[in-house]
Protein backbone atom coordinates (compact mmCIF):
# COMPACT_ATOMS: atom_id res chain seq x y z
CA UNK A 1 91.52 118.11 125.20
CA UNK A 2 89.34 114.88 124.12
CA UNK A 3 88.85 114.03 120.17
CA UNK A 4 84.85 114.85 121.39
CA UNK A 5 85.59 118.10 122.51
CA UNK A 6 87.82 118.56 119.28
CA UNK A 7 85.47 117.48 116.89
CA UNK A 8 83.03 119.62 118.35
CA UNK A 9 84.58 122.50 118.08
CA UNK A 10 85.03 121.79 114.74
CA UNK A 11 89.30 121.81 114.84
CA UNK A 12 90.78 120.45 112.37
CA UNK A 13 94.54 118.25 112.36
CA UNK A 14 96.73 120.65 111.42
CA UNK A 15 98.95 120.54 108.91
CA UNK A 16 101.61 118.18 107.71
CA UNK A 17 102.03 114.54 107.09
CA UNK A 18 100.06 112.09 109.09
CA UNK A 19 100.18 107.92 108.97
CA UNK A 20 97.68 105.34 109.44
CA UNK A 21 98.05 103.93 112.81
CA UNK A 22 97.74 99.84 111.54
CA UNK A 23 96.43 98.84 114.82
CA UNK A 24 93.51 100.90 115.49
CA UNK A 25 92.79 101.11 111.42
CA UNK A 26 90.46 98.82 109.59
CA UNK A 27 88.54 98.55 105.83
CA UNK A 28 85.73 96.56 105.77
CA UNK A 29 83.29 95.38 103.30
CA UNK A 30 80.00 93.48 102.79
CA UNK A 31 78.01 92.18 99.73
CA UNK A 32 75.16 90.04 99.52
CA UNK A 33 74.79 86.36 99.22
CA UNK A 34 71.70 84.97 97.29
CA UNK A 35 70.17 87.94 97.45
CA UNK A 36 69.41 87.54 101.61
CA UNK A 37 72.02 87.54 103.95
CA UNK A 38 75.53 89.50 103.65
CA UNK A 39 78.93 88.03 103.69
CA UNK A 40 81.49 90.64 105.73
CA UNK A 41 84.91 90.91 105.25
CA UNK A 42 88.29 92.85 106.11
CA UNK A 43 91.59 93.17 104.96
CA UNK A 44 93.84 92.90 107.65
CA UNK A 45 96.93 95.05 105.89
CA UNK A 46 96.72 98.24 104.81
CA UNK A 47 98.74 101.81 105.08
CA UNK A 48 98.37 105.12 104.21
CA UNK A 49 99.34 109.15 104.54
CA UNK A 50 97.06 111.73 105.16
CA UNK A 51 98.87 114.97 103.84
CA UNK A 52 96.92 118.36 105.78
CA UNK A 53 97.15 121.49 103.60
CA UNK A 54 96.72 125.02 105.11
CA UNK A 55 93.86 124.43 103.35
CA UNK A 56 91.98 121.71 103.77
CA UNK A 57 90.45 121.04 100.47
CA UNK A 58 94.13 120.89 99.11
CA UNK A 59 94.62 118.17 101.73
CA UNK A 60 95.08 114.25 100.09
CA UNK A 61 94.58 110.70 101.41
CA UNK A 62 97.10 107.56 99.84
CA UNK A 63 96.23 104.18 100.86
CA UNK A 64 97.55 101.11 99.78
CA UNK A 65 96.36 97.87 100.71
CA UNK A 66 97.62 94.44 100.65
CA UNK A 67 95.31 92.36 98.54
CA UNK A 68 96.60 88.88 99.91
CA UNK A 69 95.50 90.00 103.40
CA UNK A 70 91.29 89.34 102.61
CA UNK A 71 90.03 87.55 105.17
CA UNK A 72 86.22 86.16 105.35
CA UNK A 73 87.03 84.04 108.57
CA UNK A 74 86.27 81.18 105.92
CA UNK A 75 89.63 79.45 104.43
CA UNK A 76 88.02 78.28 101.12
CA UNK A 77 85.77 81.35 100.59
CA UNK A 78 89.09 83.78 100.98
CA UNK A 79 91.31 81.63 98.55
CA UNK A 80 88.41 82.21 96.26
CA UNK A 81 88.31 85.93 96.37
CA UNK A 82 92.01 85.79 96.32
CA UNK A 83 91.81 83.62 92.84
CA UNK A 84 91.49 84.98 89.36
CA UNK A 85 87.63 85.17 89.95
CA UNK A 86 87.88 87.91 91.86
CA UNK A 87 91.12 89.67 93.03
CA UNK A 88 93.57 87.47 91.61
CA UNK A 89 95.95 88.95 93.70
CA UNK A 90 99.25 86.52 92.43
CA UNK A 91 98.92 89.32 89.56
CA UNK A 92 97.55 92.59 91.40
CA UNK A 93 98.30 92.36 94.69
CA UNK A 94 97.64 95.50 96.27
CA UNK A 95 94.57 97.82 95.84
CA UNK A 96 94.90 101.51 95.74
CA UNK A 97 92.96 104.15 96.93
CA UNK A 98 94.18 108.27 95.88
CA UNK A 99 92.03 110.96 96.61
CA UNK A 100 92.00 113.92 94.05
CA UNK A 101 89.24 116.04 96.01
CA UNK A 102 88.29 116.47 99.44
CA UNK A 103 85.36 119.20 100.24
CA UNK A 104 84.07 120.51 103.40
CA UNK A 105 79.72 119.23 103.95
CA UNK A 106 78.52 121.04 107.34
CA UNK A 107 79.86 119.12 109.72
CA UNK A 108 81.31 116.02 107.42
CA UNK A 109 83.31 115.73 104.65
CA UNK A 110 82.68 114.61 100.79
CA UNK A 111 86.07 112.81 99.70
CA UNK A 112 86.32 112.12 95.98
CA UNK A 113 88.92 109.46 94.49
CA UNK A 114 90.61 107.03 92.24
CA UNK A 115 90.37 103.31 93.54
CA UNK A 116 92.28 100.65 91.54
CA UNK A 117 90.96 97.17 92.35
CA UNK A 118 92.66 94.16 89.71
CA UNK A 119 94.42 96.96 88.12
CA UNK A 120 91.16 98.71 87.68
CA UNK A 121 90.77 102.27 87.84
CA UNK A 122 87.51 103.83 88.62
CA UNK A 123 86.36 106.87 90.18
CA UNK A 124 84.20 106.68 93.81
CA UNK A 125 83.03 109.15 96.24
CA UNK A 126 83.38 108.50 99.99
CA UNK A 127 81.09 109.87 102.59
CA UNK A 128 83.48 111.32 106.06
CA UNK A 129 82.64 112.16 108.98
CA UNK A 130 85.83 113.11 111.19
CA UNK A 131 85.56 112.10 114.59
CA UNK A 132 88.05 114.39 115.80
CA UNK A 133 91.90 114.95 117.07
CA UNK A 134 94.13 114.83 120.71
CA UNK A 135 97.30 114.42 121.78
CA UNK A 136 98.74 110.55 121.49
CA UNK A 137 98.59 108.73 124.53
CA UNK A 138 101.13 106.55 123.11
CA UNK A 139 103.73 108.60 122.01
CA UNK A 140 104.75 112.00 120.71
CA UNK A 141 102.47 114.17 118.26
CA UNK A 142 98.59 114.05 117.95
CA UNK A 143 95.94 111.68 116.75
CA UNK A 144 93.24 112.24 114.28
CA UNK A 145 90.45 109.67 113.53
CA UNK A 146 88.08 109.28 110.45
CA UNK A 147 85.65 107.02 109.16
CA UNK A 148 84.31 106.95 105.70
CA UNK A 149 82.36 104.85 103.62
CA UNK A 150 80.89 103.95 100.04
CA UNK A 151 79.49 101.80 98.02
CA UNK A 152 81.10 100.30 94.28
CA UNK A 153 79.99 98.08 91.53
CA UNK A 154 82.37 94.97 91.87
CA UNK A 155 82.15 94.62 87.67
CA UNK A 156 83.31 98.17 87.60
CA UNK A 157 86.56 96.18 88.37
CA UNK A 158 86.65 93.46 86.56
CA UNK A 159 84.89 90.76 89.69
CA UNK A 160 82.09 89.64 87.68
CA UNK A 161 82.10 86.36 88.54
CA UNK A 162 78.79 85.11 89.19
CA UNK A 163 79.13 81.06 89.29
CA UNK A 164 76.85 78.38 88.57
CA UNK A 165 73.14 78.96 89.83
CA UNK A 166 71.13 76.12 88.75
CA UNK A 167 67.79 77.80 89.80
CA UNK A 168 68.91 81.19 88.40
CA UNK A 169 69.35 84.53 91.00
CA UNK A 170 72.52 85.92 91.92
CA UNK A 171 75.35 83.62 94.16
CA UNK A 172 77.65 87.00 94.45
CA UNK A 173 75.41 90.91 94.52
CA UNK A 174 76.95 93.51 92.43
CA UNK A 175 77.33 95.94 95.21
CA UNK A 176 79.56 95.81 97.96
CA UNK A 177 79.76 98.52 100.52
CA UNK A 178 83.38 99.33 101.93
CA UNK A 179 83.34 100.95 105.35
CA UNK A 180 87.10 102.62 106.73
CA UNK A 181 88.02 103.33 110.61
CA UNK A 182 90.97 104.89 110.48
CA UNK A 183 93.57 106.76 112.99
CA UNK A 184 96.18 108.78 111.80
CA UNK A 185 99.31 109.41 113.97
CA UNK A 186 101.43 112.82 113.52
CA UNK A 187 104.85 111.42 114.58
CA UNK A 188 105.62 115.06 114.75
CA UNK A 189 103.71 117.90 116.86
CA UNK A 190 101.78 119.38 113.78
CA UNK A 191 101.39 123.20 112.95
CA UNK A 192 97.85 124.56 114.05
């Protein structure tokens, strides 16, 4: 059966404990420069469990990422962000994401969540859409894929930096948009 057919049908993963697949998993993010163009990033580490519930709105996402693992594609703009003007990850270097609700929206999913950036708690909401499940071509068990996405405040976490703007305007925008692929691997065949 293909993840389209699956996802179609509307089947779910079933239950049990599921891990992010590293190599076919990203988190992304963007946030404007000068008010015009946007800078994109990644962070190249990251892991987390998705833990399936009979039911899935008692179902629950961990994900940990490795703060040190930012990258830009530009050297001096990623030991920035890494410095204590933004992530200063020498003293927080991992950010956390937990969810604490997930709820069922027609075909997609509503995810809400605690995300700790700088040692930062806040609250965000992540939009879902899951893209489906099949057996693992690679191994034993199943696959499931999601992606999600939202949007935060940086200065809801402490990255207010602005720096020096001699004709006024913004260097850094306030908002930055986060965007997740991810694949989760049951090692396991999982109970439908």
């Amino acid at each position: 059966m293909s993840a389209t057919e699956t996802a179609g049908t509307g089947q779910l993963p079933g239950t049990g404990t599921w891990h992010t697949d590293a190599a076919h998993t990203s988190a992304n993010f963007s946030a404007r420069h000068l008010g015009m163009s946007k800078v994109r990033g990644r962070f190249d580490s990251l892991e987390g469990t998705l833990t399936i519930a009979e039911d899935p709105s008692d179902s629950h996402v961990e994900v940990t990422i490795d703060a040190s693992s930012i990258s830009t594609n530009q050297p001096d703009r990623d030991a920035h962000l890494k410095s204590a003007d933004f992530l200063d990850v020498e003293n927080h270097p991992e950010l956390t994401f937990r969810s604490t609700r997930i709820e069922r929206d027609g075909d997609d999913w509503t995810m809400e969540g605690e995300l700790t950036i700088r040692g930062t708690t806040q609250p965000v909401t992540l939009d879902v859409e899951y893209l489906g499940v099949m057996d693992n071509p690679m191994g034993p068990g199943k696959r499931a894929a999601f992606e999600a996405s939202t949007s935060i405040n940086r200065h809801d976490f402490g990255l207010s930096w602005e720096g020096p703007q001699e004709l006024g305007g913004i260097l850094v925008g306030k908002k930055v948009t986060i965007e997740i692929d991810a694949q989760f691997v049951s090692d396991e065949e999982p109970q439908q």
